[in-house]
N, C-alpha and C. Protein backbone atom coordinates (compact mmCIF):
# COMPACT_ATOMS: atom_id res chain seq x y z
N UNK A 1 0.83 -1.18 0.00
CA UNK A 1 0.00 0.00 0.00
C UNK A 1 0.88 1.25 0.00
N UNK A 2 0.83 2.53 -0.76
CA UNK A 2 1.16 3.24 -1.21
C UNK A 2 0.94 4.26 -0.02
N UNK A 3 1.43 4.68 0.99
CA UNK A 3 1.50 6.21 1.70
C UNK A 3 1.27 7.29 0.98
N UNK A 4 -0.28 7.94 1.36
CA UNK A 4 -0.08 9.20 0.36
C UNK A 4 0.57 10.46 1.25
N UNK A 5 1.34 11.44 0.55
CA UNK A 5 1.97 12.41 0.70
C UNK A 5 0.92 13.35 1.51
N UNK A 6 1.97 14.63 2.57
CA UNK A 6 0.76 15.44 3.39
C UNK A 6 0.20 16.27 2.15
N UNK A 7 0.64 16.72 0.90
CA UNK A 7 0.28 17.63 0.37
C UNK A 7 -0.98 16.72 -0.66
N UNK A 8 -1.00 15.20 -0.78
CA UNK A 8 -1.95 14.83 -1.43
C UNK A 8 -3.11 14.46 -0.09
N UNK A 9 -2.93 14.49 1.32
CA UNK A 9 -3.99 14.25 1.88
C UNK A 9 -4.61 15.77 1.98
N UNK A 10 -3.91 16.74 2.11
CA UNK A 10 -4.10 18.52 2.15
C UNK A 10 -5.24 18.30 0.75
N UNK A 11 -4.67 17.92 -0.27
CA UNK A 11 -5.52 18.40 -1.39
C UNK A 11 -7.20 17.81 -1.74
N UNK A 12 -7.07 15.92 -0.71
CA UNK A 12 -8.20 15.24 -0.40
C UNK A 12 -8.90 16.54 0.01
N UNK A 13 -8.57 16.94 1.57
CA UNK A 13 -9.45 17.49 2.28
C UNK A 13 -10.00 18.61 1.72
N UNK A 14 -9.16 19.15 0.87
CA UNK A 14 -9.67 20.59 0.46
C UNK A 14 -10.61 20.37 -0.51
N UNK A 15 -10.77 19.27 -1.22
CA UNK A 15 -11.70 18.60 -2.59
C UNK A 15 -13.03 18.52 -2.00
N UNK A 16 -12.99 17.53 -0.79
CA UNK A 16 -13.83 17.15 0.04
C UNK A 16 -15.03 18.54 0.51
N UNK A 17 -13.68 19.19 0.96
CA UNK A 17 -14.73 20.55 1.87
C UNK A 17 -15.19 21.45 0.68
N UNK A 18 -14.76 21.46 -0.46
CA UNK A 18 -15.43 22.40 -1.24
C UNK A 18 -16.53 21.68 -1.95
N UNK A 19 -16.45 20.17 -2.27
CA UNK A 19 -17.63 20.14 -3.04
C UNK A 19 -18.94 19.47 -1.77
N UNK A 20 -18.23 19.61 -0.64
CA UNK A 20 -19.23 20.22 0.48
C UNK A 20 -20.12 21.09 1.01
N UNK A 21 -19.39 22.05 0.66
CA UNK A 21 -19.49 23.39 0.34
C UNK A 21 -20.38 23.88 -0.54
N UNK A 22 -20.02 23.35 -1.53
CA UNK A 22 -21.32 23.52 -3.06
C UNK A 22 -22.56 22.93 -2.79
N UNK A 23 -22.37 21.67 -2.20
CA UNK A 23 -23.73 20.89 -2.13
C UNK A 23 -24.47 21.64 -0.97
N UNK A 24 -23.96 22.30 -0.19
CA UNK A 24 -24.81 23.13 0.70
C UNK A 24 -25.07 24.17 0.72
N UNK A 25 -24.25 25.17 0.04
CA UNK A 25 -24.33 26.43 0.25
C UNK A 25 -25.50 26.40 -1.28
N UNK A 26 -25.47 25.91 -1.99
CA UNK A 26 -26.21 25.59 -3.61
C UNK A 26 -27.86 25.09 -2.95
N UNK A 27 -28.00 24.31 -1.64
CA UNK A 27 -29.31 23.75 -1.19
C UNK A 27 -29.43 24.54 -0.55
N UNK A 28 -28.72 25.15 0.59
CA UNK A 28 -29.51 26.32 1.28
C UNK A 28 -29.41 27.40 1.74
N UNK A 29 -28.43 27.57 1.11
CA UNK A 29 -27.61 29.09 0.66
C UNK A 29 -26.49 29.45 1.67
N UNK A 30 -26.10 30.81 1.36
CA UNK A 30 -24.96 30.82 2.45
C UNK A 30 -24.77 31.20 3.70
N UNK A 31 -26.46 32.25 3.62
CA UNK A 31 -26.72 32.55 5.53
C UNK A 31 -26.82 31.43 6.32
N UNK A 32 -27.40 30.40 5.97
CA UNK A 32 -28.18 29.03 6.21
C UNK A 32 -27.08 27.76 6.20
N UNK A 33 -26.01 28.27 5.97
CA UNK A 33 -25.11 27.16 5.94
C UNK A 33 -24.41 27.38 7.06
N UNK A 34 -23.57 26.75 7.63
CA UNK A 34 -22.30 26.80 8.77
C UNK A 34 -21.12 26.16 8.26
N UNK A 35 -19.95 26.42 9.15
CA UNK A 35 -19.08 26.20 8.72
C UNK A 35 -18.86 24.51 9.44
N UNK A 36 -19.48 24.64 10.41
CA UNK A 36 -19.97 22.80 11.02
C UNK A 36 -20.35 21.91 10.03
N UNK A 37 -21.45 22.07 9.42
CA UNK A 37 -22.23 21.77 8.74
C UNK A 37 -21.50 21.72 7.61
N UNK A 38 -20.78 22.32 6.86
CA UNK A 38 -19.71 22.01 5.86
C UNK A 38 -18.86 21.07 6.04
N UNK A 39 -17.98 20.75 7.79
CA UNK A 39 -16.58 19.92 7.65
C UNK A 39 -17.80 18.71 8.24
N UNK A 40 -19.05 18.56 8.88
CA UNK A 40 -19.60 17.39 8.98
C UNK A 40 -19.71 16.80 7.46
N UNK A 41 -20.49 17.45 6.68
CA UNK A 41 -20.76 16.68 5.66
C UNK A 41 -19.53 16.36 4.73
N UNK A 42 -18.72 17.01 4.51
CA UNK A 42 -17.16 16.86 4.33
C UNK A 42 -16.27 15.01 5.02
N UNK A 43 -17.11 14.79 6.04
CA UNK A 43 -16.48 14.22 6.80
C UNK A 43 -14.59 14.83 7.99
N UNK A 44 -14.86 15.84 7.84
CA UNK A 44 -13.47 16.62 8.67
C UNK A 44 -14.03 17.17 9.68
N UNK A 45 -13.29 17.99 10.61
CA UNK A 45 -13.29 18.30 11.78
C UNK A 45 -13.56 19.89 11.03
N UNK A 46 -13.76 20.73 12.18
CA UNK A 46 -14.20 22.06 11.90
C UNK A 46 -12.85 23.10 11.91
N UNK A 47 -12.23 22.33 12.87
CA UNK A 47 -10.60 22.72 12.98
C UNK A 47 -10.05 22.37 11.20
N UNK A 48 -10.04 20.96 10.68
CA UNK A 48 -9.23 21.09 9.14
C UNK A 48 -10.04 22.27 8.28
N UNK A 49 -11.64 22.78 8.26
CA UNK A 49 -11.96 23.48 7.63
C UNK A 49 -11.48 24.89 8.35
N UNK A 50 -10.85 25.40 9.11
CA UNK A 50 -10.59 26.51 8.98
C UNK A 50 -8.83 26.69 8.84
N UNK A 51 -8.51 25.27 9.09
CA UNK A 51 -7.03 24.66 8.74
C UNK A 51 -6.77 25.61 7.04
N UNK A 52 -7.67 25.08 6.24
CA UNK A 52 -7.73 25.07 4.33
C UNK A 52 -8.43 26.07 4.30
N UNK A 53 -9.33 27.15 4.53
CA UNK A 53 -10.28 28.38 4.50
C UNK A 53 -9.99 29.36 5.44
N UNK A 54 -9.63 30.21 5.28
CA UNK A 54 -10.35 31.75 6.08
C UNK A 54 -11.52 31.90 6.50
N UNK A 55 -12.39 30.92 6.67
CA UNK A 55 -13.71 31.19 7.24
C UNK A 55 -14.46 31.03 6.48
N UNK A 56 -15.71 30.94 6.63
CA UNK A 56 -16.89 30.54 5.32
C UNK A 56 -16.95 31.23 4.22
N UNK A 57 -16.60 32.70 4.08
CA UNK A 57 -15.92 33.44 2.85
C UNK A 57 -15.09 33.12 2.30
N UNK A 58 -14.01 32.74 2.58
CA UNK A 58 -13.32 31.66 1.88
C UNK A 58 -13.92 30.08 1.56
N UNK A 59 -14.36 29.43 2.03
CA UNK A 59 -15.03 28.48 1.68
C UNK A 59 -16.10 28.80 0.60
N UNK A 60 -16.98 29.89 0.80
CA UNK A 60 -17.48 29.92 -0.20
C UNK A 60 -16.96 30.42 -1.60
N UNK A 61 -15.71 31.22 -1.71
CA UNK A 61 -15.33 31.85 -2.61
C UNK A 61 -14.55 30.72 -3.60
N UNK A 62 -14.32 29.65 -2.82
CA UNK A 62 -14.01 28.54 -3.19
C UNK A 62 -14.80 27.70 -4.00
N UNK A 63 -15.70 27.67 -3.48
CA UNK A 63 -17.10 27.18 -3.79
C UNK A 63 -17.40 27.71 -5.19
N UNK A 64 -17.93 29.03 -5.02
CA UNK A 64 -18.45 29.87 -6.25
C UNK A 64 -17.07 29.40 -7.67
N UNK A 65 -15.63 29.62 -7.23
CA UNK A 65 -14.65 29.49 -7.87
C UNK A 65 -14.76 28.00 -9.37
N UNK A 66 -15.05 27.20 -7.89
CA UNK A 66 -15.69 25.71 -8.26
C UNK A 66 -16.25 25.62 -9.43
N UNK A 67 -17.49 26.62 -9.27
CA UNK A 67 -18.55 26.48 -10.03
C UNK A 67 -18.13 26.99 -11.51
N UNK A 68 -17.71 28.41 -11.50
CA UNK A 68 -17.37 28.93 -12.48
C UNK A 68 -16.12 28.15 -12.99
N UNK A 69 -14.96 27.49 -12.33
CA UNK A 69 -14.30 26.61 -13.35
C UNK A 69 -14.97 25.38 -14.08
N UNK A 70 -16.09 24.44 -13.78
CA UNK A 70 -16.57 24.00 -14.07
C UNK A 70 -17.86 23.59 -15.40
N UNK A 71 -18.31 25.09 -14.97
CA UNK A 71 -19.54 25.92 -16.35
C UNK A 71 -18.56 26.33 -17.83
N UNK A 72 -16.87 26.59 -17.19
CA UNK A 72 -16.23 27.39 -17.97
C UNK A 72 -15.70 26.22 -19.17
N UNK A 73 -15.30 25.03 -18.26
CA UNK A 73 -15.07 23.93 -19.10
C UNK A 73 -16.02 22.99 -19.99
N UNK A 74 -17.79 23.30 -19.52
CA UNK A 74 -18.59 22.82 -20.08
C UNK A 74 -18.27 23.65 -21.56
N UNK A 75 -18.70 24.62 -21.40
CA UNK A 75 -18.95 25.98 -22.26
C UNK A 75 -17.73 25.98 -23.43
N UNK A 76 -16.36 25.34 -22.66
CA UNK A 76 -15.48 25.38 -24.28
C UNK A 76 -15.62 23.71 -24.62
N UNK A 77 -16.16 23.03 -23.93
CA UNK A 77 -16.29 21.45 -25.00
C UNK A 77 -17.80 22.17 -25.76
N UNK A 78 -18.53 22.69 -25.33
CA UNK A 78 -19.58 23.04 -26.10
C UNK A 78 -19.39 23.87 -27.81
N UNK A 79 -18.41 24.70 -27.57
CA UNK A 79 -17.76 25.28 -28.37
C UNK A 79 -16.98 24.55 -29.61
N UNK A 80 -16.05 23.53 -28.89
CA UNK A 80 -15.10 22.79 -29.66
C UNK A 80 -16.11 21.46 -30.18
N UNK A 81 -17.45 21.49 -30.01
CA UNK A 81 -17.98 20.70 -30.79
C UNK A 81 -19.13 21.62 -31.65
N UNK A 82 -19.14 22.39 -31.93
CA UNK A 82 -19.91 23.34 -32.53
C UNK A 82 -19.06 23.34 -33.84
N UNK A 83 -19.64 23.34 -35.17
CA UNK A 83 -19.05 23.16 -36.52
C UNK A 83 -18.61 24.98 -36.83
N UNK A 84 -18.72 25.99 -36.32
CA UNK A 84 -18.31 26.79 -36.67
C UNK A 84 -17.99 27.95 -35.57
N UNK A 85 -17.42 29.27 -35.37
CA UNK A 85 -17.47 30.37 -34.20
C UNK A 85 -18.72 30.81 -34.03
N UNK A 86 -19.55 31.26 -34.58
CA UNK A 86 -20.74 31.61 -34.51
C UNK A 86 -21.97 30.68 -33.78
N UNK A 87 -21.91 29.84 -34.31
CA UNK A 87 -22.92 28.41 -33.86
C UNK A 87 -22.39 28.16 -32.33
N UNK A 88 -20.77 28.10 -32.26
CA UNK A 88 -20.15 28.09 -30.90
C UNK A 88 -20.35 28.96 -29.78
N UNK A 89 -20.78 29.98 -30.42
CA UNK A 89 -20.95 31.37 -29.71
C UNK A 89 -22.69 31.43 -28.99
N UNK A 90 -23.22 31.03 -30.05
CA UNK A 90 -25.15 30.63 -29.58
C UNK A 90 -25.10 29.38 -29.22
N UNK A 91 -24.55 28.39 -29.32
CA UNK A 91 -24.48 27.57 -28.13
C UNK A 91 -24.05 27.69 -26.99
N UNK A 92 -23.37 28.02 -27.01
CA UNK A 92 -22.50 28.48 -25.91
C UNK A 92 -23.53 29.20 -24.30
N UNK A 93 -23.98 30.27 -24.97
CA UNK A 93 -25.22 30.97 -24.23
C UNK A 93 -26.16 30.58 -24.17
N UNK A 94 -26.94 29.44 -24.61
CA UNK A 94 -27.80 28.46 -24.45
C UNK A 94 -27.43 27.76 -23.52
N UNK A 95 -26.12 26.92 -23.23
CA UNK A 95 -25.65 26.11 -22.55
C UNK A 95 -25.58 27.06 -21.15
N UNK A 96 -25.10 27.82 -20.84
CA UNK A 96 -25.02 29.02 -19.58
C UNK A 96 -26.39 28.87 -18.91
N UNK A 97 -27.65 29.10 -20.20
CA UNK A 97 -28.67 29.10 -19.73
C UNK A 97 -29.50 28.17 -19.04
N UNK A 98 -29.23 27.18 -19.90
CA UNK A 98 -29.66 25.94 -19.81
C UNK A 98 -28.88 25.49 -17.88
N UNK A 99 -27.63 25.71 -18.08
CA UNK A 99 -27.11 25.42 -16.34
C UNK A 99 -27.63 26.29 -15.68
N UNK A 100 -28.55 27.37 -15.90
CA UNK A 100 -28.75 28.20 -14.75
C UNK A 100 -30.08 27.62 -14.14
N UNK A 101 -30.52 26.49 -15.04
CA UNK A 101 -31.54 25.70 -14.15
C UNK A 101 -31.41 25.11 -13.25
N UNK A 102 -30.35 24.68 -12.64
CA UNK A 102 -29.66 24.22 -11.50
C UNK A 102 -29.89 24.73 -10.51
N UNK A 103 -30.88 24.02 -9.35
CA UNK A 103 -30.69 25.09 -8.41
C UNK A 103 -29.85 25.86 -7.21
N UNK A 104 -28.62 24.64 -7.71
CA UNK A 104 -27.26 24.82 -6.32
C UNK A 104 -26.52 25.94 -7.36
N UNK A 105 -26.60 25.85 -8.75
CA UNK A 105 -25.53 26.74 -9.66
C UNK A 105 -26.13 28.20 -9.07
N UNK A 106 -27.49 28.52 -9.16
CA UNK A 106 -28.75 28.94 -9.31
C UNK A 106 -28.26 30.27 -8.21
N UNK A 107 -28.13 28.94 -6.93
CA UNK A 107 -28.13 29.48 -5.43
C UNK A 107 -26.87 30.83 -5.30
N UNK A 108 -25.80 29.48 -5.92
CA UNK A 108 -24.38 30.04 -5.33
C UNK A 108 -23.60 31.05 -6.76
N UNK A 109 -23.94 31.04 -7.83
CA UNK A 109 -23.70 32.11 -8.55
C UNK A 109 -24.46 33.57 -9.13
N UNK A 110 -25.69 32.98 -8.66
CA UNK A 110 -26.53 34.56 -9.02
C UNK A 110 -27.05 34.69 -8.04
N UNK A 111 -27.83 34.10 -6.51
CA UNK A 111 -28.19 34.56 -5.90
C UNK A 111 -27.68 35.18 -4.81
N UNK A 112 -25.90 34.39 -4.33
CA UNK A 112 -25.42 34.34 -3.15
C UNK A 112 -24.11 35.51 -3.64
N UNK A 113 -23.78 34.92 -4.64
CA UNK A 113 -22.18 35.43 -4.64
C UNK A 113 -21.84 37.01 -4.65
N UNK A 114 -22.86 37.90 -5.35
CA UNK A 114 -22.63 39.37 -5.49
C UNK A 114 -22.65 39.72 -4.46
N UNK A 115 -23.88 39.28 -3.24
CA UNK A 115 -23.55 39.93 -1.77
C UNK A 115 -22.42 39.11 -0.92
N UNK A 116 -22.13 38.02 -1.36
CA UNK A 116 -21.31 37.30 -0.02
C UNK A 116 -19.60 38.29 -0.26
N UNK A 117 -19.37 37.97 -1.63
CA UNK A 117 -18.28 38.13 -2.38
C UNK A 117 -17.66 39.85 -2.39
N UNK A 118 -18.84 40.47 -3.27
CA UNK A 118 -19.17 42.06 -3.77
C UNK A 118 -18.87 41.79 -5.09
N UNK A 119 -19.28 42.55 -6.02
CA UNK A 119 -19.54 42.68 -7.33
C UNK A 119 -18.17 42.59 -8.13
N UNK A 120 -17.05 42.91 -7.72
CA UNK A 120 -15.68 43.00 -8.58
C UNK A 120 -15.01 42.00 -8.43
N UNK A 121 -15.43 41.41 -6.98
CA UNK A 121 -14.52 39.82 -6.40
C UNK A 121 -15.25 38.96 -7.83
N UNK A 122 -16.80 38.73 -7.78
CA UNK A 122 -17.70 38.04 -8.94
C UNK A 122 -16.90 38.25 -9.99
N UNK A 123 -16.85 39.25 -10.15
CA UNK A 123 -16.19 39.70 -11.97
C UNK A 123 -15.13 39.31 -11.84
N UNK A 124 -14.12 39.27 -11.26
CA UNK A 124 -12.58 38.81 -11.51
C UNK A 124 -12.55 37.45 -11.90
N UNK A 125 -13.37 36.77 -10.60
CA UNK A 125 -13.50 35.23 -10.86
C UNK A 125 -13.86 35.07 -12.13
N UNK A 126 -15.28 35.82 -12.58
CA UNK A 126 -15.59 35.23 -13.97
C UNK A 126 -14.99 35.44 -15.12
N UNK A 127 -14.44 36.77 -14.90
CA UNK A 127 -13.29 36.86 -15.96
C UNK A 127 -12.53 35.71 -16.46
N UNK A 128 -11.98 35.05 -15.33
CA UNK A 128 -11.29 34.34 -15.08
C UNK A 128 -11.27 32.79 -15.88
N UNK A 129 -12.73 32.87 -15.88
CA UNK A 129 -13.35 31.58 -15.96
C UNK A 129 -14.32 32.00 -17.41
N UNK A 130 -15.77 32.05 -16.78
CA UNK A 130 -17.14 32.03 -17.95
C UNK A 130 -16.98 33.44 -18.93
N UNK A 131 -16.23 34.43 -18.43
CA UNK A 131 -16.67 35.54 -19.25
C UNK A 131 -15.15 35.75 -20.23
N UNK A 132 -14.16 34.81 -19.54
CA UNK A 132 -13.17 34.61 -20.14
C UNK A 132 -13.60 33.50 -21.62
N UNK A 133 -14.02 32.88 -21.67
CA UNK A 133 -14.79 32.22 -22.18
C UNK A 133 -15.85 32.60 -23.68
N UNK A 134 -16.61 33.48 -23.15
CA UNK A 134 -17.15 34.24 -23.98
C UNK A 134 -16.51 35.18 -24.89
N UNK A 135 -15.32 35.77 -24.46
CA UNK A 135 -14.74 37.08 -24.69
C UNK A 135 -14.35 35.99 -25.79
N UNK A 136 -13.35 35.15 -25.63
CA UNK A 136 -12.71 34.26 -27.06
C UNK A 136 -13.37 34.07 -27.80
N UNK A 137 -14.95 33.47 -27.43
CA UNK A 137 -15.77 33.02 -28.52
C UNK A 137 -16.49 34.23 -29.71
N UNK A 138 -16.75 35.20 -29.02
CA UNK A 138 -16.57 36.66 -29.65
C UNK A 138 -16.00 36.89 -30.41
N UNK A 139 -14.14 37.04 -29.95
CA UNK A 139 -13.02 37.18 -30.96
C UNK A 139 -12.91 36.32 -32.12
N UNK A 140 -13.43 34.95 -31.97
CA UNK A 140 -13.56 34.16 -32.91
C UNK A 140 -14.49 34.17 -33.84
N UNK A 141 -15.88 34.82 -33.60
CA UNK A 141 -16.76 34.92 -34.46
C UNK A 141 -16.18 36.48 -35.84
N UNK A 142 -15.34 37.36 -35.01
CA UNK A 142 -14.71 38.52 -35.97
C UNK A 142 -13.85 39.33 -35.01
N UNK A 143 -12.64 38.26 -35.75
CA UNK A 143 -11.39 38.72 -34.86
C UNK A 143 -10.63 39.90 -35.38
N UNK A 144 -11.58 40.84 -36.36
CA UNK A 144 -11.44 42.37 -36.54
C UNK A 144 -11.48 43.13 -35.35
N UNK A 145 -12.44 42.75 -34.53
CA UNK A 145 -13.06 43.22 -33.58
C UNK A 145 -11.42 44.01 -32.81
N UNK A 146 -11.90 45.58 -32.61
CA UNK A 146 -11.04 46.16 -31.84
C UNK A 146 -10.77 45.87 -30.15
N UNK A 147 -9.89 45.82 -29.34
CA UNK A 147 -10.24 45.16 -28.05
C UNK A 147 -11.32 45.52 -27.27
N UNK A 148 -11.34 47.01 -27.41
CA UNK A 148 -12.57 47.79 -26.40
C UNK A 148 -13.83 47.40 -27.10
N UNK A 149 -13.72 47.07 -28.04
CA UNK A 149 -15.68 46.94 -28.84
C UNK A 149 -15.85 45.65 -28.39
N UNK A 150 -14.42 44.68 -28.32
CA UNK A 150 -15.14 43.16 -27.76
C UNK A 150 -15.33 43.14 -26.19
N UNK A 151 -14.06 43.92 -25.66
CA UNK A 151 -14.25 44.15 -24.19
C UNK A 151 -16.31 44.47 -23.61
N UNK A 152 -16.73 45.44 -24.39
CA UNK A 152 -17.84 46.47 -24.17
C UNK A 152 -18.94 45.25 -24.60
N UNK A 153 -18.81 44.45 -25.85
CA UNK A 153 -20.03 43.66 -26.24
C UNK A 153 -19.78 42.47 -24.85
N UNK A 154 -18.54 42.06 -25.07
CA UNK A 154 -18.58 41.00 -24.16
C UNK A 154 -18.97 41.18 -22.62
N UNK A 155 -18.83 42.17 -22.25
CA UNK A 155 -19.45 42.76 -20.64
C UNK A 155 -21.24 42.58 -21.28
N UNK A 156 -21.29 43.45 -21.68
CA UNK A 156 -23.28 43.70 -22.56
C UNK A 156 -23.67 42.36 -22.24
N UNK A 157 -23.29 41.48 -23.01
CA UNK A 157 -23.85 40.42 -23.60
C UNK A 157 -23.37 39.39 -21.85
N UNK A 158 -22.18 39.97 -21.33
CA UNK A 158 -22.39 38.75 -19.90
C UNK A 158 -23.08 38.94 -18.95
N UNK A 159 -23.38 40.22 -19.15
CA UNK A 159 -24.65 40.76 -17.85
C UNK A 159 -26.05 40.39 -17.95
N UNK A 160 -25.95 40.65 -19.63
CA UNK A 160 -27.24 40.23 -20.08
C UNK A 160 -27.43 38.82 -19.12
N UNK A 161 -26.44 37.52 -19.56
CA UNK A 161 -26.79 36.27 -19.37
C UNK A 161 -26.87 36.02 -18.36
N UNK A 162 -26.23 36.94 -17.38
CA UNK A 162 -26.68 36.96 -15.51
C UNK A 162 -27.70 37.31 -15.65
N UNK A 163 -28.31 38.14 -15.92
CA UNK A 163 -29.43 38.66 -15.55
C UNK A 163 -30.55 37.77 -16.07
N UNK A 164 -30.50 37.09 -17.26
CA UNK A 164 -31.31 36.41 -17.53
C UNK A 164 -31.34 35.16 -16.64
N UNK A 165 -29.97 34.93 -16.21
CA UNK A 165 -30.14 33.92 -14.96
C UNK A 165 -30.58 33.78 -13.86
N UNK A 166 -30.81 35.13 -13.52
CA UNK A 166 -31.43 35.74 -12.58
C UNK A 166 -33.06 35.30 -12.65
N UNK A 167 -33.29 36.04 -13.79
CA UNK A 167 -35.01 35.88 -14.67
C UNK A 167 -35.23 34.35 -13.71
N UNK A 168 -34.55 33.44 -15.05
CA UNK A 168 -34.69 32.28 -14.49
C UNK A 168 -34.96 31.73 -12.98
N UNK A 169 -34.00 32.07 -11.86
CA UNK A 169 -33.76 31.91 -11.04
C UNK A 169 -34.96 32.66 -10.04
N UNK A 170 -35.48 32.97 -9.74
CA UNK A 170 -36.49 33.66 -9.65
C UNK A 170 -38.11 33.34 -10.16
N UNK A 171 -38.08 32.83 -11.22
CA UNK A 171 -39.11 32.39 -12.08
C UNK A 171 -40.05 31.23 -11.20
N UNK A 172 -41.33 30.98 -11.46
CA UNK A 172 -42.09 30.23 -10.80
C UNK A 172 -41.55 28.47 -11.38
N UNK A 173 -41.31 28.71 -12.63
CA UNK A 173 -41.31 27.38 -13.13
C UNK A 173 -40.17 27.97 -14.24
N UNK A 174 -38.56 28.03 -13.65
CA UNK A 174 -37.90 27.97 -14.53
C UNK A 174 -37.66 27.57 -16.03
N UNK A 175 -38.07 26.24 -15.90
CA UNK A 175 -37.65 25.44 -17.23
C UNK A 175 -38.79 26.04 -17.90
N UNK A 176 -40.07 26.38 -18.05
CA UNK A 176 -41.00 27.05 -18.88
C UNK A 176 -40.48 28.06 -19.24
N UNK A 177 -39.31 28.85 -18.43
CA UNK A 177 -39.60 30.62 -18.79
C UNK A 177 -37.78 30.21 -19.45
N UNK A 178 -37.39 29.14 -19.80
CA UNK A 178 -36.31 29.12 -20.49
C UNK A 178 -36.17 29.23 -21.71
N UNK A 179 -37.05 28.99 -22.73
CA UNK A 179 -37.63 28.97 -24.03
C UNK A 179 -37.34 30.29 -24.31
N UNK A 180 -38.35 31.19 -23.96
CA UNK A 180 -38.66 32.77 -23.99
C UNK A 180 -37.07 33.45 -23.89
N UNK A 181 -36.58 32.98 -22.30
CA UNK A 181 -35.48 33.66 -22.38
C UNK A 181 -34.64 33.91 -23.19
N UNK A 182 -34.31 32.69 -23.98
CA UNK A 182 -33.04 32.00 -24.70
C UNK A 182 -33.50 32.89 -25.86
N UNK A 183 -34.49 32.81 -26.29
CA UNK A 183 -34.74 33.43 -27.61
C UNK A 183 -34.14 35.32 -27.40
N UNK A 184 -34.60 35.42 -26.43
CA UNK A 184 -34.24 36.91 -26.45
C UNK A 184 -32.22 37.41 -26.44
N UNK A 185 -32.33 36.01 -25.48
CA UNK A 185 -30.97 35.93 -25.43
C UNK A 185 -30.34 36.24 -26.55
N UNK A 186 -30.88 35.11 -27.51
CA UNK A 186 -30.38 35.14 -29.19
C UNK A 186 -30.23 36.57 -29.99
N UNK A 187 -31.50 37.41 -29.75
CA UNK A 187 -31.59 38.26 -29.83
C UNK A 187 -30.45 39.25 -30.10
N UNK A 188 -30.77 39.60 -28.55
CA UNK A 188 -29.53 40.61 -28.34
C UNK A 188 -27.84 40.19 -28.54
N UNK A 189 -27.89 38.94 -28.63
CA UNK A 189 -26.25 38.32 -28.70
C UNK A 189 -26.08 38.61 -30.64
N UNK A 190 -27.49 38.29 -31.20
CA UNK A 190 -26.95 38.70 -33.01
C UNK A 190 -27.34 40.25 -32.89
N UNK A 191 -27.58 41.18 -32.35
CA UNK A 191 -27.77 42.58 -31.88
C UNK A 191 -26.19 43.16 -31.65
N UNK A 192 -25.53 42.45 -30.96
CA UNK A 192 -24.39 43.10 -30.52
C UNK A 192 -23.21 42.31 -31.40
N UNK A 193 -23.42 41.25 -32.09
CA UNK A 193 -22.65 40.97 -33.01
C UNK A 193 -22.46 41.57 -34.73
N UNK A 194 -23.81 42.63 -34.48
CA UNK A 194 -23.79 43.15 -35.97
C UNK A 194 -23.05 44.79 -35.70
N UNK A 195 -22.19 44.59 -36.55
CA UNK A 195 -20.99 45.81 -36.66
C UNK A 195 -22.00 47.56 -36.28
């Protein structure tokens, strides 16, 4: 039997407590969560979760982090199977949409994160990740595009898709009011793609 290393049991625990983390803070948000209640369901002590986190702000920022690396990697296999930039680009925002039916994605990226986080912590991450994401698929549809006109559409068009996630999220019966959305979505995404 193979001894694992402290830095591969460090990286168990930290795997453990974040997608702990997600599954709770995503079911019942982040006032409603504890940081107990995270290293229980984790299986760790409350001591290793503040061992690996700064406190439930860190745990959750972790969390949210999670999420957005995750949506970010859906979003470019979605892309890299799309037959062209354009088609990649409206799939793409379909697919965003389509995950914002989720109600843990739901919880912990549009409902929780702007107040837990603040609005620029959100944006960096997503930069980082989903809006990083978009911005390429943009450049790829007309890589004329000057930086500030893709910078400016690509903000437009990512707020838009929060906000429509929002719509969603909010909505009595999500998956009904997804149809409607998406279309508008479409909308404004060939709106801001015409020169």
């Amino acid at each position: 039997m193979t001894r694992r290393t402290q830095a591969e049991r460090s990286d168990t625990t930290t795997s453990q407590l974040i997608s702990a983390a997600r599954k709770l803070f995503g079911e019942y948000g982040y006032a409603a969560t504890s940081i107990d209640a995270v290293a229980a369901t984790a299986g760790v002590t409350k001591g290793a979760a503040y061992h690996h986190f700064a406190g439930k702000p860190g745990l959750f920022r972790a969390a949210f982090t999670r999420e957005q690396e995750e949506i970010a990697t859906r979003l470019e296999e979605v892309g890299a199977a799309s037959p062209d930039p354009w088609t990649a680009l409206r799939d793409g925002c379909r697919t965003f949409l389509e995950h914002c039916l989720d109600p843990g994605f739901r919880r912990i990226v549009l409902l929780d994160a702007p107040s837990v986080l603040g609005w620029e912590e959100v944006r960096q991450i997503q930069h980082a990740h989903t809006l990083r994401v978009l911005l390429n698929a943009m450049r790829a549809t007309d890589e004329t595009l000057p930086a500030d006109t893709l910078a400016i559409r690509g903000q437009l068009m990512f707020g838009a898709l929060c906000e429509a996630g929002m719509l969603l999220a909010r909505s009595p019966d999500p998956t009904a009011a997804l149809p409607p959305i998406t279309i508008q979505a479409d909308h404004l995404l060939t709106a801001l793609h015409t020169p």
